[in-house]
Protein backbone atom coordinates (compact mmCIF):
# COMPACT_ATOMS: atom_id res chain seq x y z
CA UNK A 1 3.59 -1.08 -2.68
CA UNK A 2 0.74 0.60 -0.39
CA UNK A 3 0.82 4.08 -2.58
CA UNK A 4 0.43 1.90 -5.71
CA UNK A 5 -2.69 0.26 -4.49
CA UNK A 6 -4.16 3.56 -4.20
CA UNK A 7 -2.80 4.90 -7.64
CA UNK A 8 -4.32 1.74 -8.70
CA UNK A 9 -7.88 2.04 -8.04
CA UNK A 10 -7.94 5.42 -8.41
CA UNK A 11 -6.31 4.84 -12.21
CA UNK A 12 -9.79 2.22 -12.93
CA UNK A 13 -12.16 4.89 -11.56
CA UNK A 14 -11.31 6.89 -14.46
CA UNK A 15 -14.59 7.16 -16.16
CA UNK A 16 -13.93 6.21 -20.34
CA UNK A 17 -15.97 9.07 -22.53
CA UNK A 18 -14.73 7.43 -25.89
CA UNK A 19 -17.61 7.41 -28.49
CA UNK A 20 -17.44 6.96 -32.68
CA UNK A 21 -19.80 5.77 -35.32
CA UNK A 22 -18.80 2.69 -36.60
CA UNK A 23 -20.79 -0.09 -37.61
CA UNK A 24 -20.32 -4.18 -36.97
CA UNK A 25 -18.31 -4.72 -39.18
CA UNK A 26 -15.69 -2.70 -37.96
CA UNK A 27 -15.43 -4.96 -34.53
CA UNK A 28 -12.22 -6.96 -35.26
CA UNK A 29 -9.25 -5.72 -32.40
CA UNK A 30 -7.42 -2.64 -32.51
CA UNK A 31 -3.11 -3.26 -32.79
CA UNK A 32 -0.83 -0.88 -32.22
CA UNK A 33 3.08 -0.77 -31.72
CA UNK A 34 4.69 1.48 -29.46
CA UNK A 35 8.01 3.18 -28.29
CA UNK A 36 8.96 5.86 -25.63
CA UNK A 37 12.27 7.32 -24.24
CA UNK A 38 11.79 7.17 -20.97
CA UNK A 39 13.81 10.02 -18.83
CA UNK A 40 13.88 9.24 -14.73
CA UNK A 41 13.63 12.73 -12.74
CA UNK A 42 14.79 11.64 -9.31
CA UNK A 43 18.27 10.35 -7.90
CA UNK A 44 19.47 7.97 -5.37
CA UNK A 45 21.61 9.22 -2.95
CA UNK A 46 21.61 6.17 -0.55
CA UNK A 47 24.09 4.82 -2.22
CA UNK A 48 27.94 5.08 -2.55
CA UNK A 49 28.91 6.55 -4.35
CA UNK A 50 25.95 8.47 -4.60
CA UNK A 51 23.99 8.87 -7.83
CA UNK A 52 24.62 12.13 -9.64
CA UNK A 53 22.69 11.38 -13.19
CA UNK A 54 18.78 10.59 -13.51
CA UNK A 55 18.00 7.28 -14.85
CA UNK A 56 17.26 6.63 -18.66
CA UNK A 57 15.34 3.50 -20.66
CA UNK A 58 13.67 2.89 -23.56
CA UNK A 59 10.22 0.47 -23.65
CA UNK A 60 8.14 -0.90 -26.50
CA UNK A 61 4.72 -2.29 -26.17
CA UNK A 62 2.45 -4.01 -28.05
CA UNK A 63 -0.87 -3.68 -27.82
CA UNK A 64 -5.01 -3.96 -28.78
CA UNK A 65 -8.38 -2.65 -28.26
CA UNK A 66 -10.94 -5.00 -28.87
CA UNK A 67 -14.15 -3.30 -29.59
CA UNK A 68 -16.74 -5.86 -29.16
CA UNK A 69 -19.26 -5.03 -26.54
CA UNK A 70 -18.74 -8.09 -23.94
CA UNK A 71 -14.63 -6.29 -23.91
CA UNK A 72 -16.36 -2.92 -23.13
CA UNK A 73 -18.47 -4.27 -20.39
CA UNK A 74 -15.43 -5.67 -18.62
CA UNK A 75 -14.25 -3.15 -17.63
CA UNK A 76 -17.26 -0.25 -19.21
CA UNK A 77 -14.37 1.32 -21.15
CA UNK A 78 -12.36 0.71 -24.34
CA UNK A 79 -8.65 -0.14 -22.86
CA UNK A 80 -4.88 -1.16 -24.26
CA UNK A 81 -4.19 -4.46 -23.44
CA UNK A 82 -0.99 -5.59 -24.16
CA UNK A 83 2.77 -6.25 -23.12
CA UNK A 84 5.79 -4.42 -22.58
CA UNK A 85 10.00 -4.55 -22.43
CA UNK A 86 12.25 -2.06 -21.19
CA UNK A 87 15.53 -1.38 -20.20
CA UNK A 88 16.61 0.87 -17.74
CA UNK A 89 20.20 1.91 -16.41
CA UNK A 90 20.99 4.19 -13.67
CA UNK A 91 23.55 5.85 -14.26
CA UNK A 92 25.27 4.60 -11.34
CA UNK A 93 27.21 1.46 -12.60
CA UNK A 94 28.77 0.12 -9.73
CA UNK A 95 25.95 0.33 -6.76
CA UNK A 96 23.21 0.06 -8.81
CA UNK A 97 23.71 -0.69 -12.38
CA UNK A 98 20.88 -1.75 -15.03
CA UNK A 99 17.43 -3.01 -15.34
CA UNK A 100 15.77 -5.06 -17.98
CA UNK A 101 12.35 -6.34 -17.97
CA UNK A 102 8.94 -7.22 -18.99
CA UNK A 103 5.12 -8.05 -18.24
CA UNK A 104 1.99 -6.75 -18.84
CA UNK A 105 -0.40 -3.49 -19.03
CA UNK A 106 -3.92 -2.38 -18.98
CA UNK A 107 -4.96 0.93 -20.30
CA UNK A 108 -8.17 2.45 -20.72
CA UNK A 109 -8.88 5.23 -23.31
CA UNK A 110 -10.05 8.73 -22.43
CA UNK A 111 -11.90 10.97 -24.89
CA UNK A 112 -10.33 8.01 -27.72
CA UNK A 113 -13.07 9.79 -30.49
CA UNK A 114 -10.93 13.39 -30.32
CA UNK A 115 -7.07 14.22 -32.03
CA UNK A 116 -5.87 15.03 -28.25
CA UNK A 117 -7.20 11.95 -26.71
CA UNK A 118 -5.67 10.47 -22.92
CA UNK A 119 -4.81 6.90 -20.87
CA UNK A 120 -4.33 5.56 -17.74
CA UNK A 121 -2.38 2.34 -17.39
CA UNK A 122 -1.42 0.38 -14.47
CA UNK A 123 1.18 -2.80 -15.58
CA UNK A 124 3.06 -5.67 -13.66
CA UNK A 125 5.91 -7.59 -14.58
CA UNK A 126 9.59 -8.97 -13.80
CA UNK A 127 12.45 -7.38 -14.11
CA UNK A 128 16.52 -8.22 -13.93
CA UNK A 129 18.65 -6.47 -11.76
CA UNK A 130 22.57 -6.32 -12.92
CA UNK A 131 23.53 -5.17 -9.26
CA UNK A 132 21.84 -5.96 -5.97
CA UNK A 133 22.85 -6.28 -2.38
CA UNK A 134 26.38 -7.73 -1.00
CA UNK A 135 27.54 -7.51 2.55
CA UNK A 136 30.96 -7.58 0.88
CA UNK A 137 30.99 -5.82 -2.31
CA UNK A 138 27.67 -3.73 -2.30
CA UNK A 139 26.94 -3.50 0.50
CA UNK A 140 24.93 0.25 0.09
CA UNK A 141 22.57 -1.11 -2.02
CA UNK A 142 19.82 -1.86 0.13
CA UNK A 143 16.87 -1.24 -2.87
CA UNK A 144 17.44 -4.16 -4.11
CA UNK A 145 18.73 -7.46 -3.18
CA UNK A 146 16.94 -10.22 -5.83
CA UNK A 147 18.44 -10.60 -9.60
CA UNK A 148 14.79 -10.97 -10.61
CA UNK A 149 12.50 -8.70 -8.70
CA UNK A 150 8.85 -7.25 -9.26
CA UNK A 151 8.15 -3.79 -11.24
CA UNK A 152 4.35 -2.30 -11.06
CA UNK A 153 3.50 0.99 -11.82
CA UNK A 154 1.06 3.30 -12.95
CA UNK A 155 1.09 6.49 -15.48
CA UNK A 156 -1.04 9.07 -17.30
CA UNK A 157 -0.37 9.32 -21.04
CA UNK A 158 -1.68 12.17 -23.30
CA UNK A 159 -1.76 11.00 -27.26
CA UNK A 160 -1.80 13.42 -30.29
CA UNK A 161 -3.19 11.30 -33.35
CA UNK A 162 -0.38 12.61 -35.98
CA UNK A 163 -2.50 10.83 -39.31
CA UNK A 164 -4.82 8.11 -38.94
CA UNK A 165 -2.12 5.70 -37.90
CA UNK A 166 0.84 7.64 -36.47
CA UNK A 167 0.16 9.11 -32.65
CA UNK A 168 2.57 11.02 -30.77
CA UNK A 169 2.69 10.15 -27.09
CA UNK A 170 4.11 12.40 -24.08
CA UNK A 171 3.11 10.18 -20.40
CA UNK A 172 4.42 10.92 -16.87
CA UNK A 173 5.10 7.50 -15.04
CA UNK A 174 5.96 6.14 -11.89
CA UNK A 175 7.57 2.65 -11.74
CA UNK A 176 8.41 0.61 -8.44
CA UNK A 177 10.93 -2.17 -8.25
CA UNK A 178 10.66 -4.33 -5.12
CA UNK A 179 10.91 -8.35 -4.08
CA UNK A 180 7.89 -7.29 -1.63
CA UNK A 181 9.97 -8.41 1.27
CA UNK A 182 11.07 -11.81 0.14
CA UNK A 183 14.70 -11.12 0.52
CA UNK A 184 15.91 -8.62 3.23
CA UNK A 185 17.36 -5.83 2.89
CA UNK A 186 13.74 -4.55 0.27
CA UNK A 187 14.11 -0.67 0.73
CA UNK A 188 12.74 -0.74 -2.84
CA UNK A 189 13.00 1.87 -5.42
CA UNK A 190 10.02 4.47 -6.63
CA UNK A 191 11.00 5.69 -10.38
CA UNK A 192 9.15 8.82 -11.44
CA UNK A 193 9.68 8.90 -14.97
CA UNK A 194 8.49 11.13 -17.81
CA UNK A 195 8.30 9.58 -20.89
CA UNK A 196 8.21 10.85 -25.31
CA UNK A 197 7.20 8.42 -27.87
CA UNK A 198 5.50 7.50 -30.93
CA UNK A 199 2.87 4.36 -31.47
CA UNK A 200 1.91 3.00 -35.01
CA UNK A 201 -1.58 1.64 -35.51
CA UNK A 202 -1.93 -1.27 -38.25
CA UNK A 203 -5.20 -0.31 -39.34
CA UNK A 204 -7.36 2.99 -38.85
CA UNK A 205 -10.52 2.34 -36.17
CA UNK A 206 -13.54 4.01 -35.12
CA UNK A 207 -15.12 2.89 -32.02
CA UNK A 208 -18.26 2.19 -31.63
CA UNK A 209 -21.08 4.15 -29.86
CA UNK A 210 -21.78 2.73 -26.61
CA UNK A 211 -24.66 4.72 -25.87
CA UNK A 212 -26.84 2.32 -27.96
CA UNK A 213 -25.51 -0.39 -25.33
CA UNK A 214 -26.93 0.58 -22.07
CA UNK A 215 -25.72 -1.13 -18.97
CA UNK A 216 -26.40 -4.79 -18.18
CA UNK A 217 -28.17 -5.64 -14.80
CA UNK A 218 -26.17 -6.33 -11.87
CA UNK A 219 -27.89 -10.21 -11.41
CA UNK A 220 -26.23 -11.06 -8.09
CA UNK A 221 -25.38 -9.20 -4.88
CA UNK A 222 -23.94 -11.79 -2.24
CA UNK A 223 -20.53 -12.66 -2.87
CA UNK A 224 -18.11 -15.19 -1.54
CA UNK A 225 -14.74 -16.18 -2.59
CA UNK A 226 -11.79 -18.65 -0.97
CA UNK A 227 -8.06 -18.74 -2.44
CA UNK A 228 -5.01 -20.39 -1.71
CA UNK A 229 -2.27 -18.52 -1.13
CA UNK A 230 1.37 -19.90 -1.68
CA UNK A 231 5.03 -17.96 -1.81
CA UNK A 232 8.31 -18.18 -0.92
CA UNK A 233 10.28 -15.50 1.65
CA UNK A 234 14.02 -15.81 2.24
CA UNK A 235 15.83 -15.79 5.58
CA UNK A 236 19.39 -13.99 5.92
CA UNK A 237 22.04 -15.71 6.62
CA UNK A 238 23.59 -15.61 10.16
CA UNK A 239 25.88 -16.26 12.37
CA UNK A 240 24.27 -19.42 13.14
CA UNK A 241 22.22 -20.40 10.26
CA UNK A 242 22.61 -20.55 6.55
CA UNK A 243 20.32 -18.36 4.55
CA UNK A 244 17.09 -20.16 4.27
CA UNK A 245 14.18 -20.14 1.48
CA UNK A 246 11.06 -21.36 3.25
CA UNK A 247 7.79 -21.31 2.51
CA UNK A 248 4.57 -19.45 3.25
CA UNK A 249 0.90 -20.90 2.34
CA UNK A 250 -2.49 -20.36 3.41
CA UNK A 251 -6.39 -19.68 2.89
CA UNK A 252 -8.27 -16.51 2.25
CA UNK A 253 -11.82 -16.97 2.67
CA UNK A 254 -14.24 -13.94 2.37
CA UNK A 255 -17.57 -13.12 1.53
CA UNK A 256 -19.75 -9.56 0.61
CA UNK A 257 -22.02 -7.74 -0.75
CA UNK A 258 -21.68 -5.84 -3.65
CA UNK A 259 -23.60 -2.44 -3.53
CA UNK A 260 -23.18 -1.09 -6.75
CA UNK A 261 -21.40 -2.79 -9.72
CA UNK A 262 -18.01 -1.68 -9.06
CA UNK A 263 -18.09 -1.45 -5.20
CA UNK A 264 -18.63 -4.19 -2.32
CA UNK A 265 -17.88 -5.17 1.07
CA UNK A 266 -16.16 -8.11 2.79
CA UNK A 267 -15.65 -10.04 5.57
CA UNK A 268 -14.14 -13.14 6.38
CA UNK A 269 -11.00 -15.02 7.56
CA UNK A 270 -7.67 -16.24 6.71
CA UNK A 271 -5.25 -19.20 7.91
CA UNK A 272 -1.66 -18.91 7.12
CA UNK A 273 1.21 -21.01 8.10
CA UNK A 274 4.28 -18.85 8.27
CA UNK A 275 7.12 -21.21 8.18
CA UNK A 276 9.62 -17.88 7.37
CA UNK A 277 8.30 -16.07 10.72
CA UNK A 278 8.44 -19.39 12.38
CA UNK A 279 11.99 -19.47 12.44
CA UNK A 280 12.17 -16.21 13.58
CA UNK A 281 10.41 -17.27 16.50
CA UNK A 282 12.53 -20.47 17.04
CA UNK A 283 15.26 -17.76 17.13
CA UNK A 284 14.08 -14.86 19.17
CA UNK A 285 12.43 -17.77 21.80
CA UNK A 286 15.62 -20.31 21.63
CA UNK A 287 13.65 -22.80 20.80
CA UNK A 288 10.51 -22.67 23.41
CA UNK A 289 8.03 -21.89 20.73
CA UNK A 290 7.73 -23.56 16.98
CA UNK A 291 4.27 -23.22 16.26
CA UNK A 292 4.15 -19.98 14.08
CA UNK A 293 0.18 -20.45 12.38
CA UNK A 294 -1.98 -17.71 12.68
CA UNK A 295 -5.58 -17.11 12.28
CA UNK A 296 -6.98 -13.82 11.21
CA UNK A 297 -10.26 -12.07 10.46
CA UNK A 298 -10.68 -9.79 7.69
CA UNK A 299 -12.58 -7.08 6.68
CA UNK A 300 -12.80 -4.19 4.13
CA UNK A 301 -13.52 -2.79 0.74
CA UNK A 302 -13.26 -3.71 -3.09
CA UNK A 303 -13.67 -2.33 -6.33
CA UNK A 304 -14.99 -4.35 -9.64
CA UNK A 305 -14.20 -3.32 -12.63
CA UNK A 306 -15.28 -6.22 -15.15
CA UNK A 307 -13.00 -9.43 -14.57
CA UNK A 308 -10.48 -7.16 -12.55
CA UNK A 309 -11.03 -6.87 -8.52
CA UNK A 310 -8.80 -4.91 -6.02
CA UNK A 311 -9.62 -5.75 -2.19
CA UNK A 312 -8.04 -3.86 0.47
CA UNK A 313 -8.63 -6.06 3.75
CA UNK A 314 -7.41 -4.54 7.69
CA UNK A 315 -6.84 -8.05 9.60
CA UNK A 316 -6.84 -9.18 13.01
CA UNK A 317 -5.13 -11.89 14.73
CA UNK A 318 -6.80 -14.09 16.76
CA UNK A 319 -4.24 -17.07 16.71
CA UNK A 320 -0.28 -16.00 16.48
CA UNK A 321 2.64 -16.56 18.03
CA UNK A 322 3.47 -14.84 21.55
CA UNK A 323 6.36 -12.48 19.85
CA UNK A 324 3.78 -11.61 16.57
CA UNK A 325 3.56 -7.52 16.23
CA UNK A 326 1.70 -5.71 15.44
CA UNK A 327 -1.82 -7.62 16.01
CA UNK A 328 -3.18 -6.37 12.76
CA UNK A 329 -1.90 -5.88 9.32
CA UNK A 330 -3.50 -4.97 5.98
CA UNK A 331 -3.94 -7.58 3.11
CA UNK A 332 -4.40 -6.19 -1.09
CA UNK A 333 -5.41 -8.20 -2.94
CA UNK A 334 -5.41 -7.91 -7.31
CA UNK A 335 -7.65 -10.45 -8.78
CA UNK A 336 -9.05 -11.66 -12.37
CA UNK A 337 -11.91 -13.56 -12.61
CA UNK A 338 -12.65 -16.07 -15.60
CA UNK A 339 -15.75 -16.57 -17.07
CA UNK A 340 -15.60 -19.94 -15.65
CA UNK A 341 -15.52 -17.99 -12.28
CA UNK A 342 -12.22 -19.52 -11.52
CA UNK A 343 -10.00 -16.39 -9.86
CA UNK A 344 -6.07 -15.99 -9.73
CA UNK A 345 -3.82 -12.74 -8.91
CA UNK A 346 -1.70 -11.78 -6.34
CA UNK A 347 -1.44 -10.47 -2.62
CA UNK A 348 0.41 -8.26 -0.98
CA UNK A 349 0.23 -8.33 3.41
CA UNK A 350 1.45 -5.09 4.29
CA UNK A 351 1.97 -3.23 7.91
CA UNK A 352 1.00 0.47 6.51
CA UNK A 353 3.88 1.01 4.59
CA UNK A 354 6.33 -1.86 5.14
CA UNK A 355 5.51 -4.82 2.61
CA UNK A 356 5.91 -8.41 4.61
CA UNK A 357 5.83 -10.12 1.37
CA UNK A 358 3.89 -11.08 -1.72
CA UNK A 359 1.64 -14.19 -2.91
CA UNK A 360 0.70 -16.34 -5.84
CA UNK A 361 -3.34 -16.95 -5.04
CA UNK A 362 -5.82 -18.76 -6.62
CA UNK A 363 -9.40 -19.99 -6.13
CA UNK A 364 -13.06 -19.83 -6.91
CA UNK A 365 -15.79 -17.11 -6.71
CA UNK A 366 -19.43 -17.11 -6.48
């Protein structure tokens, strides 16, 4: 989950070069169906048996451009936006079995004017799992242990525009399936993939040339935004207890200054009330402590692009329980904005590489 936030804002900082010569009246959106076969090029051998074959999938995607100007400025690119559905098995039936799934993606075009023309996507979405984690009967499988679990990934496509509506498409990929920690055991799974396709356009299109566009004036500076946070994180059954879903809420409150249009700094503070860790701490204490809230204070970076903002916040605690460790932890944050200013996303808390769970946010930025 940490090495896709970094594939992630590195993907946006791709700079898009894509210029044509069209006129207005060429401005309605872009479609285009796709297809790839999608070839895995890693095993898993944590699990018995161990895997011997790759995985293999299949994924189509729909998808448009829009090529009006207030789409461009968004993000100051032309970009694929559109959904995707895949299937995946692993060649490993009885540990690990299939995959099938779907959500969305976000893909800006590279050099889009030219025959040999690139992308960069990053997508979310849900996928179901035909085999997870059982103490009893698969019990090796410790990727996965949720039916329904998050996939996100990232991937670099190269295009090769066959005739004016037929491209051939040859991408490298890397796909992670996780529950972010909301069931234990959540080794997680990275999937490297390379993948060979073909995407149909329902109508030829020349962008326009954005040089005649400029760049709009960055009005305000000072930033501040506050979102709820809400999830849910699953206990494991014990010896003692059954397993337990409980829930996790609380309030992210930051604000910054943005120094250029895509990059800002932030400070603030968050509140959370931990009712999963609590009964940890019921457990590990027997009972002498029940109060598991936590106050923490933020700071760190984040990159704008358009209505799309990833923060990357280091926290720490002020307020937490006597048995909380570490005393600091590191909060992403992937956010869209509405015109109304209205923001929603999601949030990952993270110790460097081990994910403590994932969050449904939403709020209000000015």
């Amino acid at each position: 989950m940490v090495r896709f936030c970094t594939v992630f804002l590195v993907a946006l900082n791709f700079t898009c070069l894509a210029f044509g010569q069209a006129g207005p009246d060429t401005l309605t959106a872009h479609r285009q169906f796709g297809t790839a076969w999608q070839q895995g090029i890693s095993t898993s051998n944590q699990v018995v048996p161990a895997s011997r074959q790759t995985p293999i999938g299949l994924e189509l995607t729909y998808s448009q451009v829009s090529l009006r100007r207030r789409a461009w400025e968004n993000c100051r690119c032309f970009a694929q936006v559109g959904g995707y559905v895949n299937y995946l098995t692993f060649r490993n039936p009885i540990p690990l079995g299939r995959t099938a799934g779907a959500g969305l993606f976000f893909e800006p075009l590279i050099n889009y004017s030219r025959r040999l023309y690139y992308s960069v996507r990053v997508l979310a979405g849900l996928t179901y799992l035909t085999r997870v984690y059982d103490p009893v009967s698969n019990p090796t499988n410790d990727h996965f242990s949720m039916p329904v679990s998050a996939l996100i990934g990232s991937g670099f496509t190269a295009h090769y525009r066959l005739t004016q509506q037929w491209n051939l498409t040859l991408g490298a990929i890397y796909n992670h399936i996780s529950n972010a920690g909301t069931r234990l055991p959540n080794q997680g799974m990275n999937i490297p993939i390379v993948a060979v396709g073909a995407q149909y356009q329902l109508s030829p299109a020349v962008l326009p040339d954005t040089r005649e566009w400029g760049r709009a004036p960055l009005g305000r500076r000072w930033m501040s935004r506050a979102l709820l946070m809400g999830s849910i994180r699953v206990l494991p059954k014990t010896d003692k207890k059954p397993e337990m879903a409980l829930p996790v809420f609380g309030l992210n409150v930051v604000g910054g200054y943005r120094i250029t249009r895509n990059h800002a700094f932030s400070a603030g503070f968050e509140l959370v009330d931990d009712h999963y860790f609590k009964e940890q701490v019921i457990t590990w204490t027997r009972g002498r402590v029940t109060d598991a809230r936590q106050a923490t204070v933020l700071a760190g970076y984040e990159f704008w692009q358009g209505r799309f903002i990833f923060t990357a916040h280091h926290g720490w605690n002020l307020i937490r329980p006597i048995r909380y460790k570490p005393a600091t932890y590191q909060r992403y944050n992937l956010l869209y904005q509405f015109p109304n200013r209205i923001t929603a996303g999601m949030s990952v808390k993270a110790y460097g590489d081990n994910t403590k769970g994932f969050s449904v946010v939403a709020g209000y930025t000015l």
